[in-house]
C-alpha atoms as a PDB file:
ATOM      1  CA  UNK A   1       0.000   0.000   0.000  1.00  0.00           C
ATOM      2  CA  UNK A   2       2.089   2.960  -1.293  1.00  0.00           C
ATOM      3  CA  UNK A   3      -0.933   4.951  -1.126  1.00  0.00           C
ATOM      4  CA  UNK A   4      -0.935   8.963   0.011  1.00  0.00           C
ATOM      5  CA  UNK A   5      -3.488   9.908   3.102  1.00  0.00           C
ATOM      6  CA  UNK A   6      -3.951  14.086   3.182  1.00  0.00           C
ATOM      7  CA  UNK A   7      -5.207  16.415   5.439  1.00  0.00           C
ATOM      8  CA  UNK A   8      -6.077  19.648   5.256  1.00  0.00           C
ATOM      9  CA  UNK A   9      -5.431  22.055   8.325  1.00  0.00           C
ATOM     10  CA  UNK A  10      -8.044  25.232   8.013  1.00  0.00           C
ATOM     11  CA  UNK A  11      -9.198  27.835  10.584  1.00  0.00           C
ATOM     12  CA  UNK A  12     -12.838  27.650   9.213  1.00  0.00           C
ATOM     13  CA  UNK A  13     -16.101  26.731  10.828  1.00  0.00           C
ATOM     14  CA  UNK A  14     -20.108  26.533   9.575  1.00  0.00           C
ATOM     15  CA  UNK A  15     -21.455  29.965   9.019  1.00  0.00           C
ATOM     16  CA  UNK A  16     -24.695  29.029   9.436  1.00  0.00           C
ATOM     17  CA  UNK A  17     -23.673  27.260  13.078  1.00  0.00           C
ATOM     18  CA  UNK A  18     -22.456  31.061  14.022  1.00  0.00           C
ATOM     19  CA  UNK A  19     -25.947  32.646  12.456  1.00  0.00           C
ATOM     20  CA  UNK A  20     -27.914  30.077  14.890  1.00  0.00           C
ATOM     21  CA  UNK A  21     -25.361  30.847  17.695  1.00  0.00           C
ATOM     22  CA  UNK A  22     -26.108  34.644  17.196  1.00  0.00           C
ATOM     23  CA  UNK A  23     -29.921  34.080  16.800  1.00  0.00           C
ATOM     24  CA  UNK A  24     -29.910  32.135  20.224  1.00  0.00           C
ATOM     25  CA  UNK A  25     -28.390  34.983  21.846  1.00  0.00           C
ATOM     26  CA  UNK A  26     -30.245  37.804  20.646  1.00  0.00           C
ATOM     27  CA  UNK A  27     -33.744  36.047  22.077  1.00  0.00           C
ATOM     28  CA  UNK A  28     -32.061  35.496  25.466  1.00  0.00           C
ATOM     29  CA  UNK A  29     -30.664  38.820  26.089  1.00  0.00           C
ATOM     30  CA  UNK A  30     -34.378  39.636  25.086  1.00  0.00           C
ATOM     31  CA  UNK A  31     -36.157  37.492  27.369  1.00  0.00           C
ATOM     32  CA  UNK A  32     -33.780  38.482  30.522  1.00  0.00           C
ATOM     33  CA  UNK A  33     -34.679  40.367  33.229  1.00  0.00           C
ATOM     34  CA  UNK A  34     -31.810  42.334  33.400  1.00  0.00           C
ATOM     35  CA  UNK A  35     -32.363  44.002  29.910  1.00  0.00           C
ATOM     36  CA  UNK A  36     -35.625  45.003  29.880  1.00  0.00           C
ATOM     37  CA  UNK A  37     -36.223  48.590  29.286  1.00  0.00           C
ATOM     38  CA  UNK A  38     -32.713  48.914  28.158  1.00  0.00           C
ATOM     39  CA  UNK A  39     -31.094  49.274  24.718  1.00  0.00           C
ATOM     40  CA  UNK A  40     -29.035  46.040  24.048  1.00  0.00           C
ATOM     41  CA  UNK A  41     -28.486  45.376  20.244  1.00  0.00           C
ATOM     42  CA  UNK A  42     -26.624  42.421  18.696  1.00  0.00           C
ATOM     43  CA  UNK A  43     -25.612  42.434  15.184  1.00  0.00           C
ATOM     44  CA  UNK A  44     -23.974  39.748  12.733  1.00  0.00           C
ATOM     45  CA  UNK A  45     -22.110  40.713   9.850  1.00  0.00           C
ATOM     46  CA  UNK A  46     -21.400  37.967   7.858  1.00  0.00           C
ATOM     47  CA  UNK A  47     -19.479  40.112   4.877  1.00  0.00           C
ATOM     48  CA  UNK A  48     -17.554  42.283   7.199  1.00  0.00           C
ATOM     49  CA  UNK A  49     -16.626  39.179   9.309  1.00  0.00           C
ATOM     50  CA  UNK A  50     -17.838  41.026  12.469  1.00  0.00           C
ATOM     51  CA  UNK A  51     -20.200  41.281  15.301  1.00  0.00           C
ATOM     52  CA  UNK A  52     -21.752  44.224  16.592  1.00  0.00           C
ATOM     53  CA  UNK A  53     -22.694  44.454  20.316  1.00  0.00           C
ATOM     54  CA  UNK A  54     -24.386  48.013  21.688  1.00  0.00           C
ATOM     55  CA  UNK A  55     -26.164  48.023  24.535  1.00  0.00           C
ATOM     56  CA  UNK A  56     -25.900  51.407  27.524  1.00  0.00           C
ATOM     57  CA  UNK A  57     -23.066  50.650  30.030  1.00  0.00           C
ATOM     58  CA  UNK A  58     -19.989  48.755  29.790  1.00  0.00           C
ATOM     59  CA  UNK A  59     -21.322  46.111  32.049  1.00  0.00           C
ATOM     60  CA  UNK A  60     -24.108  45.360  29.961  1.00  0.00           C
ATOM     61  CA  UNK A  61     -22.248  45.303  27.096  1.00  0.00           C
ATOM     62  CA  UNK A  62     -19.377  42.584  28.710  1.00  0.00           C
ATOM     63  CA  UNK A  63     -22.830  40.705  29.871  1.00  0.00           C
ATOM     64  CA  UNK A  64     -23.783  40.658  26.262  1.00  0.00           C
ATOM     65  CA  UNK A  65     -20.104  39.625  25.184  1.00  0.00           C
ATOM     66  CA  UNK A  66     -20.783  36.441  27.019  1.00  0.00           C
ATOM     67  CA  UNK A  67     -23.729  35.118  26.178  1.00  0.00           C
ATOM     68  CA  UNK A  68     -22.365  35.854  22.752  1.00  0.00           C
ATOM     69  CA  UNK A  69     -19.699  33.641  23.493  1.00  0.00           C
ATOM     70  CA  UNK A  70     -21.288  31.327  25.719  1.00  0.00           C
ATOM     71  CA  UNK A  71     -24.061  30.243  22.985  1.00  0.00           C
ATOM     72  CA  UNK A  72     -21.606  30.119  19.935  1.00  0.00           C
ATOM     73  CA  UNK A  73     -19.025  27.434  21.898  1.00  0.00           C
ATOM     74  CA  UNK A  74     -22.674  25.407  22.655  1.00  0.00           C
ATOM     75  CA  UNK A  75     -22.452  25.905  18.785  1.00  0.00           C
ATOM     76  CA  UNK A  76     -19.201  23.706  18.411  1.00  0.00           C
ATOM     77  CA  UNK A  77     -17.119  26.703  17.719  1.00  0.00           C
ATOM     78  CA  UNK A  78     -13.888  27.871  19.201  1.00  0.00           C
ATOM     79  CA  UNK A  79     -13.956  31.016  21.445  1.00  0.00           C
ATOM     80  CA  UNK A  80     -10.627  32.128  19.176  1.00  0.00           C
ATOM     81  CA  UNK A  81     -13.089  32.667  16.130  1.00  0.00           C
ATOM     82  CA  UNK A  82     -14.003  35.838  17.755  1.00  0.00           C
ATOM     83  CA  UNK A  83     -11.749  38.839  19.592  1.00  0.00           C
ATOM     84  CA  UNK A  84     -12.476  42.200  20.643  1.00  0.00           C
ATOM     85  CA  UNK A  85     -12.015  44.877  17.828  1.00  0.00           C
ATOM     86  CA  UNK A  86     -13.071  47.702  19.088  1.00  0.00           C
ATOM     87  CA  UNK A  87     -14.754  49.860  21.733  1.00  0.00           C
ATOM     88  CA  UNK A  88     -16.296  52.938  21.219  1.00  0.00           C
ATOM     89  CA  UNK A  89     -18.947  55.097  23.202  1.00  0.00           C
ATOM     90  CA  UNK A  90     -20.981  56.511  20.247  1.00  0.00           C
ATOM     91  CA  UNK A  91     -24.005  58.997  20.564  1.00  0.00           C
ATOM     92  CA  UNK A  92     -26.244  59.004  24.201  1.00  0.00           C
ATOM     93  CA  UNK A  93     -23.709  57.717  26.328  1.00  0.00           C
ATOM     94  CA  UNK A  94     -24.095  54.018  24.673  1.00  0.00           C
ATOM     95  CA  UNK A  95     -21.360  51.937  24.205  1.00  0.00           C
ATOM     96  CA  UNK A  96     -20.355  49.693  20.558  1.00  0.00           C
ATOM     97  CA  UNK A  97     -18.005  46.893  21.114  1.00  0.00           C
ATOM     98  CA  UNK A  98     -16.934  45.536  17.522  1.00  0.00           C
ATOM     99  CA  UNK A  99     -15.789  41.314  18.169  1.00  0.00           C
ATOM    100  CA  UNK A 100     -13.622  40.769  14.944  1.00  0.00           C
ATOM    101  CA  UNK A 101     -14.287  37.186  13.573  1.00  0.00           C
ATOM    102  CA  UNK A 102     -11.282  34.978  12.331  1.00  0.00           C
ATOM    103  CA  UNK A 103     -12.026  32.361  10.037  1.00  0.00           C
ATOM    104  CA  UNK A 104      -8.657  32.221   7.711  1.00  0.00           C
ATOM    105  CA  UNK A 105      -5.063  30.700   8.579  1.00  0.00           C
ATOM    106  CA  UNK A 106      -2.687  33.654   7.731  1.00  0.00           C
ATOM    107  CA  UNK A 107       0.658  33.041   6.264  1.00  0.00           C
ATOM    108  CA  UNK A 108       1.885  33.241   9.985  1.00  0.00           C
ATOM    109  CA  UNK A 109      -0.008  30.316  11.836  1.00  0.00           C
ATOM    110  CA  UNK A 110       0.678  28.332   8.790  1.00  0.00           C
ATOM    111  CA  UNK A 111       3.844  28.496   8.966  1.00  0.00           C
ATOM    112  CA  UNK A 112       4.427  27.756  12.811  1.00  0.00           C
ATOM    113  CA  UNK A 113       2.608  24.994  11.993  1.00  0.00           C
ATOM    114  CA  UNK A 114       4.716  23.535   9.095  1.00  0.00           C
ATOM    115  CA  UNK A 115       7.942  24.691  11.162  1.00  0.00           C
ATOM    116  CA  UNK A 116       6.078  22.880  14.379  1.00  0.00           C
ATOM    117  CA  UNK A 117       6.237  19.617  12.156  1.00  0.00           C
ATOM    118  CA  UNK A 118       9.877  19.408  11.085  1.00  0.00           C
ATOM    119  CA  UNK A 119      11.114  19.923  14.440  1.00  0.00           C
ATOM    120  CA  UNK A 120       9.341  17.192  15.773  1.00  0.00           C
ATOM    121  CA  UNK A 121      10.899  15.282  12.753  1.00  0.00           C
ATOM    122  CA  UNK A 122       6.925  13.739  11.539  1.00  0.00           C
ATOM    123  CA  UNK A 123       7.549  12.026   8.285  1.00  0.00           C
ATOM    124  CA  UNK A 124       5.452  13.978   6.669  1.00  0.00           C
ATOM    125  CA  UNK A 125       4.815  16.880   3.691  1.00  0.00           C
ATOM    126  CA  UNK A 126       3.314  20.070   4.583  1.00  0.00           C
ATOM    127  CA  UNK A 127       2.461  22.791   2.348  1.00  0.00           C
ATOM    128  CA  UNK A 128       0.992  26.159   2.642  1.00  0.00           C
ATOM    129  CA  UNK A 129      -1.417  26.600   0.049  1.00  0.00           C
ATOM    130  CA  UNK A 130      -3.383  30.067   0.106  1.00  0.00           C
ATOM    131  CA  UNK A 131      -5.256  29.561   4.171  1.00  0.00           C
ATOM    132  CA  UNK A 132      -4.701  25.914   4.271  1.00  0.00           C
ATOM    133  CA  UNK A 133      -2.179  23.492   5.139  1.00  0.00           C
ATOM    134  CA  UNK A 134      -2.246  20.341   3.384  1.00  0.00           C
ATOM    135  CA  UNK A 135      -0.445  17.440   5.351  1.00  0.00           C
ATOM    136  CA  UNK A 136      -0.116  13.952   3.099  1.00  0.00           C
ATOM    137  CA  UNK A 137       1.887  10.641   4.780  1.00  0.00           C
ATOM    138  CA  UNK A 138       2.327   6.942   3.824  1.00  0.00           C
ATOM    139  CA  UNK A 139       0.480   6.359   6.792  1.00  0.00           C
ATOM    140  CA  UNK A 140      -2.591   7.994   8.512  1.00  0.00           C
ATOM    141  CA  UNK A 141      -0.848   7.660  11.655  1.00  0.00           C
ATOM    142  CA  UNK A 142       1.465   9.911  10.923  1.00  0.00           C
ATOM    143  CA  UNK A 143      -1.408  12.529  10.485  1.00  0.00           C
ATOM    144  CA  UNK A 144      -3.097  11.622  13.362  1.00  0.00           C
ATOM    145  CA  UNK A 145      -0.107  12.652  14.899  1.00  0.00           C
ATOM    146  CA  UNK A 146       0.251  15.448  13.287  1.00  0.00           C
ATOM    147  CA  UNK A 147      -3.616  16.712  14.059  1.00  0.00           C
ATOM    148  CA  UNK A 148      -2.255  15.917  17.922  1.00  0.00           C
ATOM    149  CA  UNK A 149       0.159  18.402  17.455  1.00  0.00           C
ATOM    150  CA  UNK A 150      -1.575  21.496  15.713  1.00  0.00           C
ATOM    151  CA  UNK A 151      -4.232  20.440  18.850  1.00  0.00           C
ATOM    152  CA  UNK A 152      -1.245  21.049  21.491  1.00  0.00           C
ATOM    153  CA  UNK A 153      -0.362  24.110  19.329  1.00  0.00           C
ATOM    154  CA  UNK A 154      -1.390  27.549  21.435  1.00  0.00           C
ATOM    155  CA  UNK A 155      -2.284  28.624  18.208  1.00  0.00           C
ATOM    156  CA  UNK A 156      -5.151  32.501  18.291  1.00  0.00           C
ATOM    157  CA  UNK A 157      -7.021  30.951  15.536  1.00  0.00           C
ATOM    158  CA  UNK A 158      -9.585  28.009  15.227  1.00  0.00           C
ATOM    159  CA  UNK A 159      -8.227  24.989  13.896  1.00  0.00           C
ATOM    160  CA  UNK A 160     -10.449  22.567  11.947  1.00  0.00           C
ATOM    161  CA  UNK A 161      -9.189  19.345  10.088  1.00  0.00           C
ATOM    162  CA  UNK A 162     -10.407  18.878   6.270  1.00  0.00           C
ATOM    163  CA  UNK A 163     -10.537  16.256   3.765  1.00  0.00           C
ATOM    164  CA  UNK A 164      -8.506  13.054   5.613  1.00  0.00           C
ATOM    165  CA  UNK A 165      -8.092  10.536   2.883  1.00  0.00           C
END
């Protein structure tokens, strides 16, 4: 069996499991106690890869933050698929907290990752192409390994695994 197993290492998740996760948490900060009567806004942007979070005082807005957070790692996603922006107090006193969303390997992760590999000598072949890694082997071992690693990794992006064959 001279056959070639791949992997591919991404940093993306399901879009429409972080719709549903932002969905979730607009109806419970709506249906809590402690936000009634008071301006608390939550909005997705799935083009501009961003979330939107306004609500009147900083505390409310950090409340906010983590049911946010809370409901999309029920969701199966990583926490690191979302960091703070920005914060901004914009017109009547309200604060806007902007949470970023990550869902690409840069240049830089990938290639930690790849250098991660040849110093712990794997026999395998790693190459960056555009935001993935792709990982191939002789044996699938070796890229269960290898997903072991990029786990152990205190990579600031999410890591998913692609495409084992």
């Amino acid at each position: 069996m001279a056959k070639e197993h791949s992997l591919d290492i991404t940093a993306e998740f399901d879009k429409q499991e972080m719709k549903n996760a932002i969905d979730q948490a607009q109806r419970e900060v709506g249906s809590r106690y402690d936000f009634k009567g008071v301006m608390a806004d939550i909005v997705y942007s799935e083009s501009g890869k961003s979330i939107t979070i306004t609500s009147t005082t900083d505390n409310k807005v950090e409340a906010i933050m983590d049911i946010v957070i809370a409901k999309i790692i029920k969701r199966g996603i990583s926490s690191k698929a979302v960091n703070e922006h920005s914060r901004d107090t914009i017109g009547g006193g309200n604060i806007k907290l902007v949470l970023a969303i990550r869902d690409t390997l840069d240049t830089e992760n990938a290639k930690k990752i790849v250098k991660e590999f040849k110093t712990k000598k794997l026999k395998v072949n790693a190459q960056i192409r555009g935001e993935e890694v792709r990982v191939t082997s002789k044996s699938i071992d070796n890229l269960q390994t290898c997903m072991a690693c990029v786990r152990e990794m205190d990579l600031e992006v999410p890591i998913s695994f692609k495409n084992m064959k």
